[in-house]
Protein backbone atom coordinates (compact mmCIF):
# COMPACT_ATOMS: atom_id res chain seq x y z
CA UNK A 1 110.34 134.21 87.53
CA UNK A 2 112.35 136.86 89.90
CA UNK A 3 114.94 134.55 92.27
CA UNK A 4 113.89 136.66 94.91
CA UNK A 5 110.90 134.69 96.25
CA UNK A 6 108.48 135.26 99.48
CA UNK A 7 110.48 135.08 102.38
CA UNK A 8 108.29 132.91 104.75
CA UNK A 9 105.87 134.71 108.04
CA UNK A 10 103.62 133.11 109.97
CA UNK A 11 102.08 131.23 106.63
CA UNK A 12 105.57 129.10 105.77
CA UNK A 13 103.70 128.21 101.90
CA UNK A 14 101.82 130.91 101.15
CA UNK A 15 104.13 131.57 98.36
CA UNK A 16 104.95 128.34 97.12
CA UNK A 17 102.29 128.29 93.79
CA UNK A 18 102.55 125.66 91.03
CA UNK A 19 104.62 127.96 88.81
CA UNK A 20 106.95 128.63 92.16
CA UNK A 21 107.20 124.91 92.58
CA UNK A 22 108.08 124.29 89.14
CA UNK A 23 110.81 126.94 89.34
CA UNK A 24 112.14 125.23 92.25
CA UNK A 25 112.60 122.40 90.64
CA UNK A 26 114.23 123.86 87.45
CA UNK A 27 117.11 125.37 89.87
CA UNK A 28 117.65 121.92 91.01
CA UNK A 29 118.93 120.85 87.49
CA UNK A 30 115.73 118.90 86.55
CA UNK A 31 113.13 119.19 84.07
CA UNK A 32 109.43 118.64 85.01
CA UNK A 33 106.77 118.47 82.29
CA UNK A 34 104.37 120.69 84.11
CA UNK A 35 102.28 117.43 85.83
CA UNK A 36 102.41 118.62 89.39
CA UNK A 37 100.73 116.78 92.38
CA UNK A 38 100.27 117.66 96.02
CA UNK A 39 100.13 114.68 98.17
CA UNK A 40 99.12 114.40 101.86
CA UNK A 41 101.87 115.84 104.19
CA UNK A 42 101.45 118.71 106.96
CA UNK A 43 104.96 119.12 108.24
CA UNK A 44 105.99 119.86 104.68
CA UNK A 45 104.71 120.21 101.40
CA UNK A 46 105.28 117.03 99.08
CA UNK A 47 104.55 116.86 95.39
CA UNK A 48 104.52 114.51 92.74
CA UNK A 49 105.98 116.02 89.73
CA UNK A 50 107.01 114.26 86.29
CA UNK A 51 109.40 114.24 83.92
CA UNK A 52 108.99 113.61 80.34
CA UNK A 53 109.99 109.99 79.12
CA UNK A 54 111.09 109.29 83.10
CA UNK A 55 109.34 107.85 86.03
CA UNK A 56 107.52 110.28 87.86
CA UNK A 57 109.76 111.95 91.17
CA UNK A 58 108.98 113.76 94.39
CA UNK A 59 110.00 116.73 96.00
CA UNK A 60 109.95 117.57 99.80
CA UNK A 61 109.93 121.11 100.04
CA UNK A 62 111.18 121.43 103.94
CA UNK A 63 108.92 123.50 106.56
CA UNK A 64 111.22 126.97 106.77
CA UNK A 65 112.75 127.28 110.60
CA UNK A 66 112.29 123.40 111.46
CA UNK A 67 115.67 122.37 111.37
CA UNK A 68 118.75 123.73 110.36
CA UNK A 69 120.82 122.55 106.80
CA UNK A 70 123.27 120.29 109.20
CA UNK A 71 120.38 118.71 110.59
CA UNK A 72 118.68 118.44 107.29
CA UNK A 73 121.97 116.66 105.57
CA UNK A 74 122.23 114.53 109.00
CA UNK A 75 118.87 113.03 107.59
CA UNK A 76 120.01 112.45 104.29
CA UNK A 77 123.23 111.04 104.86
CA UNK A 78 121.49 108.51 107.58
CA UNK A 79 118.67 107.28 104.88
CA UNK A 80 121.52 106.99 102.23
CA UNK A 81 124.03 105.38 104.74
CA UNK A 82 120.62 102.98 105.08
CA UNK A 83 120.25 102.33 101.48
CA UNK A 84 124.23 101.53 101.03
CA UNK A 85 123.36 98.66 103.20
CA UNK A 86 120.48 97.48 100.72
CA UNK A 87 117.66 98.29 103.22
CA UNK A 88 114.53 99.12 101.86
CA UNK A 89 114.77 103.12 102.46
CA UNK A 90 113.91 106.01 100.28
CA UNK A 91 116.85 108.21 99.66
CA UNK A 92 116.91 111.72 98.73
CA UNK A 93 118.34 111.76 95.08
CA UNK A 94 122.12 113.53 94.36
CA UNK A 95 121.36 115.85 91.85
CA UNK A 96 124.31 118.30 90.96
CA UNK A 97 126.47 116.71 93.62
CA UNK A 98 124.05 117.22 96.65
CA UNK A 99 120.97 116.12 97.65
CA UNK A 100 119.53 119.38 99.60
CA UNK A 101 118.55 122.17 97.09
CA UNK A 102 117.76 125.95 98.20
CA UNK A 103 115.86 128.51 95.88
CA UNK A 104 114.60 131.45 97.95
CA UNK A 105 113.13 131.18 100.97
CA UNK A 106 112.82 126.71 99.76
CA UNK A 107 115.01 123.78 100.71
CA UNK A 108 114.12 120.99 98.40
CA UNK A 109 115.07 117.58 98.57
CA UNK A 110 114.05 114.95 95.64
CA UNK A 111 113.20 111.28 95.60
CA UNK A 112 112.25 108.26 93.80
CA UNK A 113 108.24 107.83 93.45
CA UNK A 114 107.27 105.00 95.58
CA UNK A 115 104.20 103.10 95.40
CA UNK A 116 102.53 100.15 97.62
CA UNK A 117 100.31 100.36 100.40
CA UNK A 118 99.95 100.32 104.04
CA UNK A 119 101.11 97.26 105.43
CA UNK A 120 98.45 94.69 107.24
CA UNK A 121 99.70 95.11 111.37
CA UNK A 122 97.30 92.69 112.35
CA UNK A 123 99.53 89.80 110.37
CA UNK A 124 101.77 87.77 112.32
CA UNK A 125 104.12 87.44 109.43
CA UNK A 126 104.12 91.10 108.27
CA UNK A 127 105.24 92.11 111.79
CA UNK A 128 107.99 89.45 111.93
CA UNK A 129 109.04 91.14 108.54
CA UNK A 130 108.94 94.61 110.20
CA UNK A 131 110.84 93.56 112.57
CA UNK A 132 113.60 91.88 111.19
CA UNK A 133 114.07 95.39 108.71
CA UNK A 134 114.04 97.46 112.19
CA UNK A 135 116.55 95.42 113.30
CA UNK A 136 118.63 96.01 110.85
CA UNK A 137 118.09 99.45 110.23
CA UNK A 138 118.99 99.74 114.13
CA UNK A 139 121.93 97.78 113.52
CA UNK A 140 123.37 100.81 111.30
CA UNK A 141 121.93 102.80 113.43
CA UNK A 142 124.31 102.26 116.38
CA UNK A 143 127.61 102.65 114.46
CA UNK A 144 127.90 106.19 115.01
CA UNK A 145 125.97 108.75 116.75
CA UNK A 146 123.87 112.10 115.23
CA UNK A 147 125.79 115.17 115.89
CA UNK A 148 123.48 117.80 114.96
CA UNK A 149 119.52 116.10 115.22
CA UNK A 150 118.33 116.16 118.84
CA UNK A 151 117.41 113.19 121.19
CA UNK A 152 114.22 112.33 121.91
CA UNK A 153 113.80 112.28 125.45
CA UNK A 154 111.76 113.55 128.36
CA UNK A 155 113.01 117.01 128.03
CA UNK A 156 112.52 118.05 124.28
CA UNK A 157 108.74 115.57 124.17
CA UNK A 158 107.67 116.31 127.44
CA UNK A 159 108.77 118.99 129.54
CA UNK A 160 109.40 121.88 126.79
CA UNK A 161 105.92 121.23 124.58
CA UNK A 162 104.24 121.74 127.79
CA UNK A 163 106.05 124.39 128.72
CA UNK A 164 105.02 125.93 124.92
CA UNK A 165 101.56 125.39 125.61
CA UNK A 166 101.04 127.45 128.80
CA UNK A 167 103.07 130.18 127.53
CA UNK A 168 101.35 130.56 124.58
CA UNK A 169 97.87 130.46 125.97
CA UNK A 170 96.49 127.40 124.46
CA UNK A 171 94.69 125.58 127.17
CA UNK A 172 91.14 127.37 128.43
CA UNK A 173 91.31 129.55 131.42
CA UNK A 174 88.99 126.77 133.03
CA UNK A 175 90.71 124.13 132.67
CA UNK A 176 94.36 124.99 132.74
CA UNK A 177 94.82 124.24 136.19
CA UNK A 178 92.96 120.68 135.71
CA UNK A 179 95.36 120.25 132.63
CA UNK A 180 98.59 121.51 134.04
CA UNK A 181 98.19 118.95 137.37
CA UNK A 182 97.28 116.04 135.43
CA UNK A 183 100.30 116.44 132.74
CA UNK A 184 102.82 117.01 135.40
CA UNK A 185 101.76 113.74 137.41
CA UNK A 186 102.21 112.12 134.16
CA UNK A 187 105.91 113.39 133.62
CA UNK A 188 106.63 112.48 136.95
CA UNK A 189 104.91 108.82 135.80
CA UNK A 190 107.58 109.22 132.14
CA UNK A 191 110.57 109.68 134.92
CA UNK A 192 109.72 106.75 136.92
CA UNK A 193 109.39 104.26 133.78
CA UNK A 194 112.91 105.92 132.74
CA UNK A 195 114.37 105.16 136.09
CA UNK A 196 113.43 101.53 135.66
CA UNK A 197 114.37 101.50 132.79
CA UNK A 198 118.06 101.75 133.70
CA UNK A 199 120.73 102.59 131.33
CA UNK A 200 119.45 101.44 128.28
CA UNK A 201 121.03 102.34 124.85
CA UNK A 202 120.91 105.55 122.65
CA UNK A 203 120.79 104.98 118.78
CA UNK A 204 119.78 106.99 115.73
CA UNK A 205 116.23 105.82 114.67
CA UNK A 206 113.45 106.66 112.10
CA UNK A 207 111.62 108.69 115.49
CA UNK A 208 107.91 108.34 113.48
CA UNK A 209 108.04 104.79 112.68
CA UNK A 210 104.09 104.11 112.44
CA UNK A 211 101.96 102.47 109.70
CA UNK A 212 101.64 105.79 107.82
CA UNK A 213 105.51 105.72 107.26
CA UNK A 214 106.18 101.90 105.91
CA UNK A 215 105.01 101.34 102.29
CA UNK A 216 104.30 97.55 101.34
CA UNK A 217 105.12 96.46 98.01
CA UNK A 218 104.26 93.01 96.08
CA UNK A 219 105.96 92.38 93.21
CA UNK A 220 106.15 89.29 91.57
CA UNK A 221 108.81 87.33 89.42
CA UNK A 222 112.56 88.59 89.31
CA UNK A 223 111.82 91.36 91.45
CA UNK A 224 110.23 89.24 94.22
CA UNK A 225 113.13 89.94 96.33
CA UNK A 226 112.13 93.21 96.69
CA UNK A 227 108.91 93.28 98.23
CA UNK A 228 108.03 93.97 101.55
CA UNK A 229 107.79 97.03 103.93
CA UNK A 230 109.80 99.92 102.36
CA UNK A 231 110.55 102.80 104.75
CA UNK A 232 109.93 106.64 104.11
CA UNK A 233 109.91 110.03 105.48
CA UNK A 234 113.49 110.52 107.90
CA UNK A 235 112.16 113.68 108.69
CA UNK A 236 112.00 112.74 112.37
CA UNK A 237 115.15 110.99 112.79
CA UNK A 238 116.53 111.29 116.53
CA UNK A 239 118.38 109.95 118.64
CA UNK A 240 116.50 107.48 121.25
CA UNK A 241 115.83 104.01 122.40
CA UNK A 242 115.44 101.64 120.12
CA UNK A 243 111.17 100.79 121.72
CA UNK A 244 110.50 103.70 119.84
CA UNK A 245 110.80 102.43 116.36
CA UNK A 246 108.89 99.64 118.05
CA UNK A 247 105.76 100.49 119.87
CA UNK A 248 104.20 102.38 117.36
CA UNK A 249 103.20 98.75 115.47
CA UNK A 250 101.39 97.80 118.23
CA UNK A 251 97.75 98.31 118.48
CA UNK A 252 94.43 96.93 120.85
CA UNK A 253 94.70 95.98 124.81
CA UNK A 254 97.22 94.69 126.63
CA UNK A 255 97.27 90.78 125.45
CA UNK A 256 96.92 92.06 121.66
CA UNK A 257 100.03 93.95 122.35
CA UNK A 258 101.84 91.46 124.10
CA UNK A 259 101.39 88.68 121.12
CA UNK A 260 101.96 91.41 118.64
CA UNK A 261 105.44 92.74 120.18
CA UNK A 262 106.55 88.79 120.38
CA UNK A 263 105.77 88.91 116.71
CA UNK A 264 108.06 92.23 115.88
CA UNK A 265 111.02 90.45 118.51
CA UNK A 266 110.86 87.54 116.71
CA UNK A 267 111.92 89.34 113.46
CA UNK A 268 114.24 91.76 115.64
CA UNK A 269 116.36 89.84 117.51
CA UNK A 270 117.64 88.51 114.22
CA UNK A 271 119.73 91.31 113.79
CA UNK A 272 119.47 93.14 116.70
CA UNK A 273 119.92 92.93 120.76
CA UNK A 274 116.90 94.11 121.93
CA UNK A 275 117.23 95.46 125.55
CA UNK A 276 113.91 94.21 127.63
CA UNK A 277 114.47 96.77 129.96
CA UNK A 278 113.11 99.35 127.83
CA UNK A 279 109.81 97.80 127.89
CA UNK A 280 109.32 100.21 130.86
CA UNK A 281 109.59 102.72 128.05
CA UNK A 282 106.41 101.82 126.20
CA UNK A 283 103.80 103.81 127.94
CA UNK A 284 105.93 106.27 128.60
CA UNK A 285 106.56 107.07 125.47
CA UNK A 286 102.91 106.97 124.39
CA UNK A 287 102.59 109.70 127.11
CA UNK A 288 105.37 111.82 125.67
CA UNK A 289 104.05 111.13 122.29
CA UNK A 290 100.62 112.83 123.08
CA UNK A 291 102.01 115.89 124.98
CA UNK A 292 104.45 116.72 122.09
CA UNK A 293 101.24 115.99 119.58
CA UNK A 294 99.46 118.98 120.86
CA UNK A 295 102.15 121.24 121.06
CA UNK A 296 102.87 120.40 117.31
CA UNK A 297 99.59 121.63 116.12
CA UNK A 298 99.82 124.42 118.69
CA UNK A 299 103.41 125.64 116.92
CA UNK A 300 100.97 124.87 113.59
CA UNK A 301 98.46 127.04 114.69
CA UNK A 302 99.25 130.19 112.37
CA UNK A 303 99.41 127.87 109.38
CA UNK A 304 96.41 128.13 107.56
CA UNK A 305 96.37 124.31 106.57
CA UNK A 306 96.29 123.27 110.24
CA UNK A 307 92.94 125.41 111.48
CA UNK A 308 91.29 123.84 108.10
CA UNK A 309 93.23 120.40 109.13
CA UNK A 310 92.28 120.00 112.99
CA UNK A 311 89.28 122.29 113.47
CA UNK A 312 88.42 120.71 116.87
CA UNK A 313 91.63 121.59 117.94
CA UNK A 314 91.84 124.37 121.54
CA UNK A 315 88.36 123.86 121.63
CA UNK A 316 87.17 122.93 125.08
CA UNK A 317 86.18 119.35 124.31
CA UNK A 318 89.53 119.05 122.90
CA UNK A 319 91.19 119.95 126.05
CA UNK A 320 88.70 117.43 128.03
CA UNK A 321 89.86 114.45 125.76
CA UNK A 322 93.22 115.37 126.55
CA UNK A 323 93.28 115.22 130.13
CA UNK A 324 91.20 111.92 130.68
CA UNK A 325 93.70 110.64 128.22
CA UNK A 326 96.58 111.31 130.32
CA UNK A 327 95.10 110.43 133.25
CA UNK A 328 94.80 106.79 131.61
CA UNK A 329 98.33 106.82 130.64
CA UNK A 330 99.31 107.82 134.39
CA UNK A 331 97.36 104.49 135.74
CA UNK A 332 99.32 103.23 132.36
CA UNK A 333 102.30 103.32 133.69
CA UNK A 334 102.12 102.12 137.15
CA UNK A 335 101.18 98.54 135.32
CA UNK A 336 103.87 95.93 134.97
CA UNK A 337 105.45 96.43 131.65
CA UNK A 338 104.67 95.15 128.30
């Protein structure tokens, strides 16, 4: 196998074949036994690989031109500064002294196989659990500040993925005008909740904390102690408010959310300060949530998973959906917070 492998174009993976991936992994120090695989990820590519007479392991191969190897290694050393604190994280693996691996046009990063399942939201107690981990992961969190990963703010989830979707031509001729005045009375909505907000705290945070991301594990006898929501996938950590780790549990209309946010508190406030101002934020983050979801698949668009993935995507109806939905979040947001 040549060292020299595709550079990537428009299609990131097009080169990255079971015999590439195995190669990878060989230049990383290891030694898979050929059982390769994929599991669900768009951002990246994931696999399962194994290892004769070992556990199985997993390698992230990184999306080429996402972030930069500072930013990449900011990740890692958060998630591992996580795990030194016994929280239940999953840590890239130091193989050869480092955790972030390059082989051609591939950064690799390698973990423990995790197992469980998603974790039951609508529980009272499994929230309360939730919350008392986010507490403390935002507790470590605060102690020092990312230096290389950007915030998460107005600006980069608002303002420049709609900026990214006009210039690139993604919303119908017809309706762009329609779409353009609705999104801008909602960012002028996210400002307001941010003004009430005040001067809330900044801290590093997981930045994709929904149910997707938190594996729940049972295990019984000695290693009892260890079950419970187990947090994966960094790949979004910012820099932002603490709600944001937060709002993402809750689910169903306004009194659902209200009992269900008292539930994740609870747990919370046994480790951390939570700020009540920032319940201003909770819409408004929604709002920039669903602005910056668009222009993801738009950036996407030239990756031939995401056309297969998200085939209603810049269709007309699509656009439709999106602007009654933001016209919601607009009368959202001039409610009294959560």
């Amino acid at each position: 196998m040549p060292d020299d492998l595709p550079a990537p174009e428009k299609a990131p993976y097009a080169g990255l074949t079971p015999d590439v991936v195995l190669h990878c992994l060989e230049a990383a120090g290891l030694q898979p036994d050929g059982r390769l695989q994929a599991l669900n990820s768009y951002e990246n590519r994931v696999y399962q690989f194994g290892i004769e007479d070992e556990k199985p392991l997993v390698a992230k191969f990184y999306r080429p031109g996402r972030w930069t190897d500072e930013q990449i290694l900011e990740e890692h050393e958060f998630v591992r500064e996580l795990a030194g604190a016994e929280l239940p994280v999953i840590a890239p693996l130091i193989l050869a002294g480092k955790t972030l691996h390059e082989h051609g046009a591939y950064r690799i990063a390698v973990y423990p196989r995790c197992g469980g399942r998603a974790p039951e939201l609508e529980q009272p107690d499994t929230l309360e659990w939730m919350g008392r981990f986010l507490g403390r992961i935002h507790a470590v969190g605060a102690l020092k500040e990312f230096e290389e990963r950007p915030d998460l703010d107005p600006d980069t989830f608002g303002y420049e993925p709609r900026d990214y979707l006009l210039e690139h031509g993604f919303i119908p001729p017809d309706l762009e005008e329609t779409w353009t005045s609705v999104v801008d009375q909602a960012l002028d909505k996210v400002e307001a909740c941010y003004d009430r907000a005040g001067d809330f705290a900044l801290l590093r945070l997981h930045g994709d904390c929904h149910s997707g991301n938190v594996l729940w594990i049972e295990n019984r006898g000695a290693a009892a102690a260890r079950s419970g929501p187990h947090f994966v996938d960094f790949d979004d950590a910012r820099t932002g408010p603490a709600i944001q780790d937060l709002w993402m549990l809750l689910s169903g209309d306004r009194e659902a959310m209200r009992v269900q946010f008292g539930h994740v508190l609870r747990g919370y406030e046994d480790f951390a300060e939570f700020d009540d101002r920032e319940r201003h934020l909770v819409e408004a983050l929604r709002t920039l949530r669903l602005i910056h979801y668009s222009a993801w698949i738009g950036r996407r668009w030239d990756d031939p998973a995401f056309p297969a993935a998200f085939p209603w995507f810049n269709t007309a109806r699509y656009w439709q959906d999106r602007i009654l939905e933001l016209r919601e979040q607009v009368a959202l947001m001039e409610e009294a917070p959560l």
